[in-house]
N, C-alpha and C. Protein backbone atom coordinates (compact mmCIF):
# COMPACT_ATOMS: atom_id res chain seq x y z
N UNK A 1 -80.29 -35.64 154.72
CA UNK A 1 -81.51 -34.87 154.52
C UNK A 1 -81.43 -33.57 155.31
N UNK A 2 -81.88 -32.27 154.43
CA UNK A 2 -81.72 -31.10 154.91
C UNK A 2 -82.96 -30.78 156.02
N UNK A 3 -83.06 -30.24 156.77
CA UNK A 3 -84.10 -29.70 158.19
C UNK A 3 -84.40 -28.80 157.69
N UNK A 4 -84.97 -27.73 157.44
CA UNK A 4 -85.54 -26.54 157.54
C UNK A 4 -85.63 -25.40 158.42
N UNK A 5 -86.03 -26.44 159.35
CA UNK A 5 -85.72 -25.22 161.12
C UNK A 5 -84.73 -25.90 161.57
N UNK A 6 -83.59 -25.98 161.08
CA UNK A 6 -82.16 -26.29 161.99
C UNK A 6 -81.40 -25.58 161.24
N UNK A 7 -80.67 -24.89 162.26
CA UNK A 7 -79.49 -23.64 162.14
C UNK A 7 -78.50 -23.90 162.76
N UNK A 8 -77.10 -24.13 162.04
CA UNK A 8 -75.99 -24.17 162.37
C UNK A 8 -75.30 -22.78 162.87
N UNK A 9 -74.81 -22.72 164.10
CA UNK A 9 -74.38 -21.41 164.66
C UNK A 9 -72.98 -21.53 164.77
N UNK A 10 -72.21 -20.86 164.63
CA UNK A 10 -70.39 -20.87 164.45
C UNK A 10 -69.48 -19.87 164.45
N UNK A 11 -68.92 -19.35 164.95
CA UNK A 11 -67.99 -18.31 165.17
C UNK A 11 -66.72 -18.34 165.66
N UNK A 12 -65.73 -17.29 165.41
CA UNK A 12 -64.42 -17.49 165.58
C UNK A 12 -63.33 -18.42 165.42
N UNK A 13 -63.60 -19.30 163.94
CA UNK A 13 -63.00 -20.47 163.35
C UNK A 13 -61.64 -20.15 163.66
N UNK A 14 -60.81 -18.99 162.94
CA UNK A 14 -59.71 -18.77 163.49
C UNK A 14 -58.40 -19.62 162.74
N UNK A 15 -59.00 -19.95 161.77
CA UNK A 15 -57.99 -20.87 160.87
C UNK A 15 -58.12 -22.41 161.53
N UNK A 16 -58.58 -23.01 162.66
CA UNK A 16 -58.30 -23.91 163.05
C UNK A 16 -59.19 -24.86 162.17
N UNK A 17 -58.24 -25.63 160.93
CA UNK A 17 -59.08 -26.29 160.21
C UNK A 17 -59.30 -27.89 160.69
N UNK A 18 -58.80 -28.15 161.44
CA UNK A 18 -59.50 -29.42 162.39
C UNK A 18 -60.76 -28.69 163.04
N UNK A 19 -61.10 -28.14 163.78
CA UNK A 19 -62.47 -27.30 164.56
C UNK A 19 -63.63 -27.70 163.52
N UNK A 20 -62.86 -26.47 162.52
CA UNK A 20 -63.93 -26.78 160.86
C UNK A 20 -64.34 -27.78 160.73
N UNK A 21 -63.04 -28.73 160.46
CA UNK A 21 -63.94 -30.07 159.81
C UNK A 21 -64.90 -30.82 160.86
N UNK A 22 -64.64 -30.74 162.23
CA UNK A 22 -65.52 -31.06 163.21
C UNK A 22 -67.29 -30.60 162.96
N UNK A 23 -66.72 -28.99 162.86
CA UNK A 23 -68.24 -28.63 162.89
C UNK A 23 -68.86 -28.67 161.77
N UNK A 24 -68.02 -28.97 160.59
CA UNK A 24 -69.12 -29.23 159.40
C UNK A 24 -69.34 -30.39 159.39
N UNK A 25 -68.84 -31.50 159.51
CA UNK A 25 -69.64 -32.97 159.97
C UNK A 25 -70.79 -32.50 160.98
N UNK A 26 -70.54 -31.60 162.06
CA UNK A 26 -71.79 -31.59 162.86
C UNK A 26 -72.86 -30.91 162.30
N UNK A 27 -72.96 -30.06 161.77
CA UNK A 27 -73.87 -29.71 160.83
C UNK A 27 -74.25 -30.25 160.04
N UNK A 28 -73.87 -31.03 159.00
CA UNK A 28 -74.51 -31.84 158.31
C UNK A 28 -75.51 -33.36 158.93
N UNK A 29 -74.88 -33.62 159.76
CA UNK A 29 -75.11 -34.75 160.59
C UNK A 29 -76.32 -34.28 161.13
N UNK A 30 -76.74 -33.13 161.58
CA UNK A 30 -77.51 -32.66 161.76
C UNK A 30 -78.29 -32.12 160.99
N UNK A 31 -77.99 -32.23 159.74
CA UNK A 31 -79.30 -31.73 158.50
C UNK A 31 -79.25 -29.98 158.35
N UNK A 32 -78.57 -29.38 158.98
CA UNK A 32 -78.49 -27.93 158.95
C UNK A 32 -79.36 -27.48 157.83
N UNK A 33 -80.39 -26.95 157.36
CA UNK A 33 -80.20 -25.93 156.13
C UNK A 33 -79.80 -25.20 155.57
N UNK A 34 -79.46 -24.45 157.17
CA UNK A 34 -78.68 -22.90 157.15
C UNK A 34 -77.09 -22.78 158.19
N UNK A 35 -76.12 -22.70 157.88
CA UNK A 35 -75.21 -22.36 158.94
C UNK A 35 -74.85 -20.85 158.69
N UNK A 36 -74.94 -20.60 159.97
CA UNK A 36 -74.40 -18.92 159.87
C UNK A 36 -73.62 -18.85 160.98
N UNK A 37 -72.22 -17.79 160.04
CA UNK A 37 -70.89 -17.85 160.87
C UNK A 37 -70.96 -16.38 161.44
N UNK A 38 -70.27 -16.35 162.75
CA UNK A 38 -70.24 -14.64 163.32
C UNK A 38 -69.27 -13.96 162.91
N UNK A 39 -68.24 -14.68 162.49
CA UNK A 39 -67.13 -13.61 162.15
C UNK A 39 -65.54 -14.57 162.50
N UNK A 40 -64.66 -14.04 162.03
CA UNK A 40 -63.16 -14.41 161.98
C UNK A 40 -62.93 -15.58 161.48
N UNK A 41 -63.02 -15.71 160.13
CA UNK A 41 -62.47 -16.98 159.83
C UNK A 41 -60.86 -16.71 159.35
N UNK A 42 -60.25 -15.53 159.21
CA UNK A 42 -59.03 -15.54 159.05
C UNK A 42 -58.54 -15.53 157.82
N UNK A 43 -58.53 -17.07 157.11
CA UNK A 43 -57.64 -16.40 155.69
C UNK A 43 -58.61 -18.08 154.62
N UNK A 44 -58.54 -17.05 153.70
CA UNK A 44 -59.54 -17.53 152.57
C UNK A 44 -59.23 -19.14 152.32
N UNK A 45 -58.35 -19.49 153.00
CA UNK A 45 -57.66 -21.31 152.34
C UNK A 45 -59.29 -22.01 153.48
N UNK A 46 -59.38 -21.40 154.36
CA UNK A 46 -60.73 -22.25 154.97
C UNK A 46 -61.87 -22.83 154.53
N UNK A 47 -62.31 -21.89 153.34
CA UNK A 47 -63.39 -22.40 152.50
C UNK A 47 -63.17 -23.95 151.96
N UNK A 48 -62.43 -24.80 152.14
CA UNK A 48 -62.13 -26.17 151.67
C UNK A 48 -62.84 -26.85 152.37
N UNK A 49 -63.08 -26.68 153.70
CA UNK A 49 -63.32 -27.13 154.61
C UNK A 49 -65.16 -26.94 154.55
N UNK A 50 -65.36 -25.87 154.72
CA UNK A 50 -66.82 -25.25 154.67
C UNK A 50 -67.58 -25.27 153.63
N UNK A 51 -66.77 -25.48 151.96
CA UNK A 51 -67.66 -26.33 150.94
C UNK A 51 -68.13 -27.20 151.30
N UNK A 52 -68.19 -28.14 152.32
CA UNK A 52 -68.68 -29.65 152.37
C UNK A 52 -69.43 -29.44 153.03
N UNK A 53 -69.94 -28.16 153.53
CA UNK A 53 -71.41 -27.59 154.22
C UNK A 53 -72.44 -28.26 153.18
N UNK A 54 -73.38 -28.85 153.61
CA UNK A 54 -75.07 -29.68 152.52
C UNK A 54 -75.98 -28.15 152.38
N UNK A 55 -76.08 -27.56 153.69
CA UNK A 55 -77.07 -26.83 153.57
C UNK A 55 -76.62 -25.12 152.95
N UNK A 56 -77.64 -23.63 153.15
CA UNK A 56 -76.79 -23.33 152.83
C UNK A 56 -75.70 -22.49 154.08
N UNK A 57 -75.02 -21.44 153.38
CA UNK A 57 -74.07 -20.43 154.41
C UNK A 57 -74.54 -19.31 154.11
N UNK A 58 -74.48 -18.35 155.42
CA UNK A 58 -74.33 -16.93 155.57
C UNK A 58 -73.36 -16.67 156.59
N UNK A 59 -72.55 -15.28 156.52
CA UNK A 59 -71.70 -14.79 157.44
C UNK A 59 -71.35 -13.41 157.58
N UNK A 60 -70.83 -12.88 158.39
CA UNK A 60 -69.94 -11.90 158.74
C UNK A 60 -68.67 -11.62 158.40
N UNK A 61 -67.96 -10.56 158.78
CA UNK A 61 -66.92 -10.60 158.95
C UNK A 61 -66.54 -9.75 160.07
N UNK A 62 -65.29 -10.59 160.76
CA UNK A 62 -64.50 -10.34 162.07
C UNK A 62 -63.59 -9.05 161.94
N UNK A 63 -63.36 -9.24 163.50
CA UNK A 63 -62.20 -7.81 163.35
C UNK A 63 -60.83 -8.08 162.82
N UNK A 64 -60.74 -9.77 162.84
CA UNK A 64 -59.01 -10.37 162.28
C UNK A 64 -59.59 -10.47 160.73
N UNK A 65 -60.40 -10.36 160.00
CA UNK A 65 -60.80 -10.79 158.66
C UNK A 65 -60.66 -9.74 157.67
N UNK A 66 -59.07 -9.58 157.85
CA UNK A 66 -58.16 -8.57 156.76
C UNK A 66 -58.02 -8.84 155.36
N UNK A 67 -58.19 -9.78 154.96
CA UNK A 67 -57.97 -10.58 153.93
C UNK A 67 -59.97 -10.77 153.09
N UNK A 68 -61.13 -9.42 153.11
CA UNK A 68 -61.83 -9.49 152.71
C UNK A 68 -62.18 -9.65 152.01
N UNK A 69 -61.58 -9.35 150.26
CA UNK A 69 -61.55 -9.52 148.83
C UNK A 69 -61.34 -11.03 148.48
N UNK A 70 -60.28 -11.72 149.20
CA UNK A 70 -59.76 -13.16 149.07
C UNK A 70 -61.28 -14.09 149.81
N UNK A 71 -61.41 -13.57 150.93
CA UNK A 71 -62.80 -14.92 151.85
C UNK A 71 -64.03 -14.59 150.96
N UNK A 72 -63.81 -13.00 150.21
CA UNK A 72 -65.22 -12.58 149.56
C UNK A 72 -65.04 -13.87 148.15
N UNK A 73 -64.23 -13.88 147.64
CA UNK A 73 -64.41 -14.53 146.40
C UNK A 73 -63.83 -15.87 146.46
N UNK A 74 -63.78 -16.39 148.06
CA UNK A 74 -63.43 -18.49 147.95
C UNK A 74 -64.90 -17.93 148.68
N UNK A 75 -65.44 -17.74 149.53
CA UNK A 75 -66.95 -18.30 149.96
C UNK A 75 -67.96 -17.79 149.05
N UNK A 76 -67.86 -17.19 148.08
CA UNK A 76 -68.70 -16.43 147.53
C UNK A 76 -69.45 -18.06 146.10
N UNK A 77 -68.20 -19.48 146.22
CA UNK A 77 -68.83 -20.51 145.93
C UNK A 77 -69.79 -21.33 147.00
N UNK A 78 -69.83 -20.61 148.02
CA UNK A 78 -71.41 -21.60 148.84
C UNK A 78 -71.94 -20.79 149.68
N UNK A 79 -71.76 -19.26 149.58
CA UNK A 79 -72.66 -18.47 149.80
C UNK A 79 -72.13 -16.99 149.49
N UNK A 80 -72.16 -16.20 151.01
CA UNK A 80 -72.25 -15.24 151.00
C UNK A 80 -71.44 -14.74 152.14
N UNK A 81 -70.40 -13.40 152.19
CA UNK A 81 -70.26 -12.99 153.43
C UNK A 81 -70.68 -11.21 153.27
N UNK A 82 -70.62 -10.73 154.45
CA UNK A 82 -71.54 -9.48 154.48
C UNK A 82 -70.74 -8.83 155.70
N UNK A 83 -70.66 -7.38 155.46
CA UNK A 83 -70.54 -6.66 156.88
C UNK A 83 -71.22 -6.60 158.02
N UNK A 84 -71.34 -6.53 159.24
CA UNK A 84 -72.33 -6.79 159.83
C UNK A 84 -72.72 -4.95 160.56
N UNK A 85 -73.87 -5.25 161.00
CA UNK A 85 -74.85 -6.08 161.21
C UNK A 85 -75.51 -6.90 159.81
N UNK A 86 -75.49 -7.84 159.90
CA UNK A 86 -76.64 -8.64 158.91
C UNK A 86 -77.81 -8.67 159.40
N UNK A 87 -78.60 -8.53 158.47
CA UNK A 87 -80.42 -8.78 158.88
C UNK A 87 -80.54 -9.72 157.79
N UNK A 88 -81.84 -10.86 157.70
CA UNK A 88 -82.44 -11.63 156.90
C UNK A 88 -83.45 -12.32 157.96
N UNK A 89 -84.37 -13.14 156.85
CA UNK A 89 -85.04 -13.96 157.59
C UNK A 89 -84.46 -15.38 156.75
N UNK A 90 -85.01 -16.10 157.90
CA UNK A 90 -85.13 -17.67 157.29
C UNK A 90 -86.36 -18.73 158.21
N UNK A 91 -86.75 -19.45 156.91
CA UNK A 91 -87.99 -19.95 157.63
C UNK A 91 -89.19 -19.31 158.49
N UNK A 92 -89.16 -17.75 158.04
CA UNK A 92 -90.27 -17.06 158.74
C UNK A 92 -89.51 -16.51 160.30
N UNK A 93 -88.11 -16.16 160.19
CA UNK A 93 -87.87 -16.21 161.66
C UNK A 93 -86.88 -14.51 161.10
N UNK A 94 -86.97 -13.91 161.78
CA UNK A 94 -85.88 -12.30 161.50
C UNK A 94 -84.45 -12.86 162.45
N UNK A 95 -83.75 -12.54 161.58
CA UNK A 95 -82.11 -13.01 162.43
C UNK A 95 -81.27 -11.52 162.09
N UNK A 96 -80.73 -11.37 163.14
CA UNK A 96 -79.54 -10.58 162.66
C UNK A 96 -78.31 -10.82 163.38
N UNK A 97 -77.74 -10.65 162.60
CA UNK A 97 -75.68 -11.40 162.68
C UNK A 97 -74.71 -9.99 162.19
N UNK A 98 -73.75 -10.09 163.92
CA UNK A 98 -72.63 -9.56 163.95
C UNK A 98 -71.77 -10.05 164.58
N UNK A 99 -70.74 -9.41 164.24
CA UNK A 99 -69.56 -10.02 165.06
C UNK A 99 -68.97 -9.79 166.63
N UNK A 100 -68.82 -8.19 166.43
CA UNK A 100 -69.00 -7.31 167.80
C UNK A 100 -69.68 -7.58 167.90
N UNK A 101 -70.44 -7.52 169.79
CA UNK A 101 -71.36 -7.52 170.12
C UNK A 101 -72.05 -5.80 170.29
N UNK A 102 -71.40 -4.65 169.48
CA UNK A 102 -71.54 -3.50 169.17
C UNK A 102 -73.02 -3.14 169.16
N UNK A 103 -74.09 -3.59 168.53
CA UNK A 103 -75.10 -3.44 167.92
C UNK A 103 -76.44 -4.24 169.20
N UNK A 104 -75.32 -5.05 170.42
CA UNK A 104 -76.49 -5.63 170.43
C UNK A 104 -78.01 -5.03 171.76
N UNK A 105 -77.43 -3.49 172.43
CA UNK A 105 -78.15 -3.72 172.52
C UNK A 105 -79.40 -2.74 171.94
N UNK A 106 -79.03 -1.88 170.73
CA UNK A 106 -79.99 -1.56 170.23
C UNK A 106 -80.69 -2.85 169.54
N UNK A 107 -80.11 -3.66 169.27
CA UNK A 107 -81.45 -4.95 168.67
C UNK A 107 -81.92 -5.38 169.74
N UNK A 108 -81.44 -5.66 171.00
CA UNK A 108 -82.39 -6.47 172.13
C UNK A 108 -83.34 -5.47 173.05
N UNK A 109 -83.84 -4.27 172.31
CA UNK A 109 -85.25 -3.58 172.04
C UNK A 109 -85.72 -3.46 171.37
N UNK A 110 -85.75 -4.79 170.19
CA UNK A 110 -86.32 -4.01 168.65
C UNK A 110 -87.24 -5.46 168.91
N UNK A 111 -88.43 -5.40 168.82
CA UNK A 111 -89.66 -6.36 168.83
C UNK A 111 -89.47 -7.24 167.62
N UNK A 112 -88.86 -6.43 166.29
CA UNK A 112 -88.87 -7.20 164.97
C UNK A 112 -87.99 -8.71 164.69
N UNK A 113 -87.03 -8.36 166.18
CA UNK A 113 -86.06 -9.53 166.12
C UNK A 113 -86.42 -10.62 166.24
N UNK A 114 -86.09 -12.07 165.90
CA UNK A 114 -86.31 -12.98 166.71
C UNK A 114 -85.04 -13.75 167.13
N UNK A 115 -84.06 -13.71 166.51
CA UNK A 115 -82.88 -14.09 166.82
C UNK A 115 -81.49 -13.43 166.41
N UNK A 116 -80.94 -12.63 167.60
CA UNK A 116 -79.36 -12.21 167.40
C UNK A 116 -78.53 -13.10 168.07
N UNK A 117 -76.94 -13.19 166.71
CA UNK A 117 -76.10 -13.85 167.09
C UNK A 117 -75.17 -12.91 166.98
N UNK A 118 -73.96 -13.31 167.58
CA UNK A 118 -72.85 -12.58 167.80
C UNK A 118 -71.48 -13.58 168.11
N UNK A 119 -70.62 -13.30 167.60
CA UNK A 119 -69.13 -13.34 168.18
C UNK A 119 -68.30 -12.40 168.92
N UNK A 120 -67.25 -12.71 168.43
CA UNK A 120 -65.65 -12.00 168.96
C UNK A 120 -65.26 -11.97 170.40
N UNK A 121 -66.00 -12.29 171.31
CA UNK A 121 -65.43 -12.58 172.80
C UNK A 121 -65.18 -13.79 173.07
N UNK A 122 -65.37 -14.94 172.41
CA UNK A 122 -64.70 -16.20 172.36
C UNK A 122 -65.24 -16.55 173.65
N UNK A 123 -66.13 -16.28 174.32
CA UNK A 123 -67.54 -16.50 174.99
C UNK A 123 -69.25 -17.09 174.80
N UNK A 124 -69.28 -18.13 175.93
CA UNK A 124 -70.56 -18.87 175.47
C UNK A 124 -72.29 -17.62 176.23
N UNK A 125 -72.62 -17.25 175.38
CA UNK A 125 -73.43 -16.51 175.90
C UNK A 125 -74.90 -16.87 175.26
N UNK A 126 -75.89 -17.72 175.61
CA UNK A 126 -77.32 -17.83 175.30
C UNK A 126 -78.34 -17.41 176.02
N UNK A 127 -79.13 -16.80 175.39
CA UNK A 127 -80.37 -16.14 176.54
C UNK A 127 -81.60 -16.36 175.46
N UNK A 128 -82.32 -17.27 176.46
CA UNK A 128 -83.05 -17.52 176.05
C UNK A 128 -84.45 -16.69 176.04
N UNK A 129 -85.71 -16.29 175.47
CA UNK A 129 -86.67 -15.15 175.11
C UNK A 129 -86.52 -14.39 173.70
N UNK A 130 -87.56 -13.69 173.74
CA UNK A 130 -87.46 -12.43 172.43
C UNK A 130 -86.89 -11.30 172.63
N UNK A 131 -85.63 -11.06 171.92
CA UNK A 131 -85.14 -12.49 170.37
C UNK A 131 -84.22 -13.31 171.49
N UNK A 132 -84.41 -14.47 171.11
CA UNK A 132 -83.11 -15.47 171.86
C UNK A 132 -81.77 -14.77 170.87
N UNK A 133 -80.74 -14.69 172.31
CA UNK A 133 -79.41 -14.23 172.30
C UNK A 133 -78.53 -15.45 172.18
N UNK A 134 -77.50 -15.48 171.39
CA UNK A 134 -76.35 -16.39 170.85
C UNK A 134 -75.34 -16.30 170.42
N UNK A 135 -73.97 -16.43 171.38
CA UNK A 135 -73.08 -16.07 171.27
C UNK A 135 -72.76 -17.60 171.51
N UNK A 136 -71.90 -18.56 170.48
CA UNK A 136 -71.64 -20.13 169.94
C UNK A 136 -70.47 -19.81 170.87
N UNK A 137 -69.75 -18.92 171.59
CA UNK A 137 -68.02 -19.48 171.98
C UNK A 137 -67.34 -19.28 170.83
N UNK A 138 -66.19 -19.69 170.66
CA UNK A 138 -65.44 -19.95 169.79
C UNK A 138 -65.02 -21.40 169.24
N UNK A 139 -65.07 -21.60 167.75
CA UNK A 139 -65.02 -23.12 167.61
C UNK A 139 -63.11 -23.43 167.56
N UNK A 140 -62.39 -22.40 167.04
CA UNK A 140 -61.36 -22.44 167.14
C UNK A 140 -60.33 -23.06 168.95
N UNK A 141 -60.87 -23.22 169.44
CA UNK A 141 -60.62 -23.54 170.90
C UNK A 141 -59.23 -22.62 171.50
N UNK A 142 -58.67 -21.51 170.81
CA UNK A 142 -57.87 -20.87 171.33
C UNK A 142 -57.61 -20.27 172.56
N UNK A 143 -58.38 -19.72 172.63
CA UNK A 143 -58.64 -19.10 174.19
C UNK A 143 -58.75 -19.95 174.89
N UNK A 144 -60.30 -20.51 175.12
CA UNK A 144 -60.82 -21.23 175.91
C UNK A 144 -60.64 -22.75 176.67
N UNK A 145 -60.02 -23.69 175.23
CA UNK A 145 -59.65 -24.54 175.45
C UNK A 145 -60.73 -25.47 174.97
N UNK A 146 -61.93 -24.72 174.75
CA UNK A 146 -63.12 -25.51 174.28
C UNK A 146 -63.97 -24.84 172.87
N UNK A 147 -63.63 -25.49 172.14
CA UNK A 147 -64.53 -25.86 170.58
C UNK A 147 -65.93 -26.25 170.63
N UNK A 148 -67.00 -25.01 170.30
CA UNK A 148 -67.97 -24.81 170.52
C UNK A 148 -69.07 -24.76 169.49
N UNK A 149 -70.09 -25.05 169.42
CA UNK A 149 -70.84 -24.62 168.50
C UNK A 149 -72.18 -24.40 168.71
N UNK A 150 -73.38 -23.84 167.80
CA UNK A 150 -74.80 -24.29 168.51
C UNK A 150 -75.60 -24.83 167.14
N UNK A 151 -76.62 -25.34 167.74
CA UNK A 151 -77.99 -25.68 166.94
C UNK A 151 -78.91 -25.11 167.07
N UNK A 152 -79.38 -24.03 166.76
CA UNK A 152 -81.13 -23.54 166.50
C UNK A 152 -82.43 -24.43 165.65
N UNK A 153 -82.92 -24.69 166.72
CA UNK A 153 -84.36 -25.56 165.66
C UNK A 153 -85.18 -24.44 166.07
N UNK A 154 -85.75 -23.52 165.13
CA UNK A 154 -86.48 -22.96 164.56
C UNK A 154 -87.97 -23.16 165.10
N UNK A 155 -88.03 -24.62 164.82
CA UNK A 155 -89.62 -25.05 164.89
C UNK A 155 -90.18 -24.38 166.74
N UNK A 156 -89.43 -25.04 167.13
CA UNK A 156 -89.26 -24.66 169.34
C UNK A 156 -88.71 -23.61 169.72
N UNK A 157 -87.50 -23.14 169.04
CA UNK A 157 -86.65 -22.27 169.35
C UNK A 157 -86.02 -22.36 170.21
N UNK A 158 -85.63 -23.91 170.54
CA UNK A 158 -84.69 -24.25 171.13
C UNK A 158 -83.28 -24.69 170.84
N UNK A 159 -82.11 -24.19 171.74
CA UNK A 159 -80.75 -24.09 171.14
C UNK A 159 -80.34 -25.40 171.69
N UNK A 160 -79.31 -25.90 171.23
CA UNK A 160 -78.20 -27.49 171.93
C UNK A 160 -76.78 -26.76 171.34
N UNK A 161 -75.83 -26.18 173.02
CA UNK A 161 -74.70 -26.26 172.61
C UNK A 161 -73.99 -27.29 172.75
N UNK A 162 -72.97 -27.48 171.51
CA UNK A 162 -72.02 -28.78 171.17
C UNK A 162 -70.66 -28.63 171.76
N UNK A 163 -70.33 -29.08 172.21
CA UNK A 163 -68.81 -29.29 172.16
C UNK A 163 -68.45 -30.44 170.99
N UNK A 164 -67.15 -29.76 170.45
CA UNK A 164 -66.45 -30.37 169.30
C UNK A 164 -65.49 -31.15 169.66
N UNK A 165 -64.58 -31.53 170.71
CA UNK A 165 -63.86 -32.09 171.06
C UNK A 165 -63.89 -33.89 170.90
C-alpha cells in the first residue's frame, strides 16, 4: 500500500545495482508514493532495477550522467528525469531537486520552499526547518563506505535516515 506523505530520497546510485535493489525494496516496504533521485545514476541499464519502484519517480541529472538521451528514454517508462534545478509540488508541499548543491543557497531564502534536496558530495547533510535541507549521502557506498538513503513523511516533516547495508 502506497503512503501519500512518504518520500523516498536517493542520490548518487552510481551504477551500484546491489545499493538499487536495496533501496527499492526500502521504498516500497515503506509505501513510498514518490521517490526522488538527486542525480548520477550513470548508465541507462539501471532502470531494471528502479522499475520495481510501486510508487511514482522523479529525478535529476548528475555531473557523471553523460549518457542523457539513453537514462531519458529507459526512465522515461516510470517517470521522468529533468535538469535541475527541479521545482514541483507533491501532496501540497513545494520541493525543489538538484544535484549540485549550486542553487542552494538562493533557495534557502526563498519562503516558497518547503523542501530542498541535493546530491553530488556523497555527503549526509539534513537540516531540519523551512525548507528542511536533504542531502541522502550516497546510496552507491563508494566513497563513504556507507549506502544511504532517506524517508520524508510529509504529514510531520520528519526525515529517518537508512542505512542500506
Amino acid at each position: 500500500m502506497l503512503h501519500d506523505n512518504i518520500v523516498g530520497i536517493i542520490s548518487d546510485t552510481h551504477d551500484n545495482r546491489d545499493s538499487i535493489i536495496k533501496a527499492v525494496e526500502t521504498f516500497n516496504k515503506a509505501g513510498c508514493s514518490l521517490v526522488v533521485h538527486a542525480g548520477d545514476y550513470i548508465a541507462p541499464f539501471t532502470i531494471r532495477e528502479f522499475e520495481k519502484i510501486k510508487g511514482n519517480f522523479l529525478g535529476v541529472f548528475g555531473n557523471n550522467d553523460g549518457e542523457k538521451k539513453g537514462l531519458n528514454t529507459q526512465f522515461s517508462k516510470i517517470g521522468a528525469l529533468y535538469e535541475p534545478p527541479l521545482e514541483f509540488t507533491h501532496s501540497g508541499k513545494r520541493f525543489v531537486v538538484m544535484h549540485e548543491p549550486d542553487y542552494l543557497d538562493n533557495y534557502l531564502k526563498n519562503n516558497d520552499v518547503d523542501i530542498i534536496i541535493y546530491g553530488h558530495l556523497h555527503e549526509i547533510d539534513i537540516r531540519q526547518g523551512k525548507p528542511i535541507v536533504i542531502n541522502p549521502g550516497e546510496c552507491c557506498s563508494w566513497l563513504t563506505g556507507r549506502s544511504t538513503v532517506v524517508l520524508l513523511d510529509l504529514s510531520d516533516m520528519k526525515t529517518e535516515l537508512l542505512n542500506l547495508e
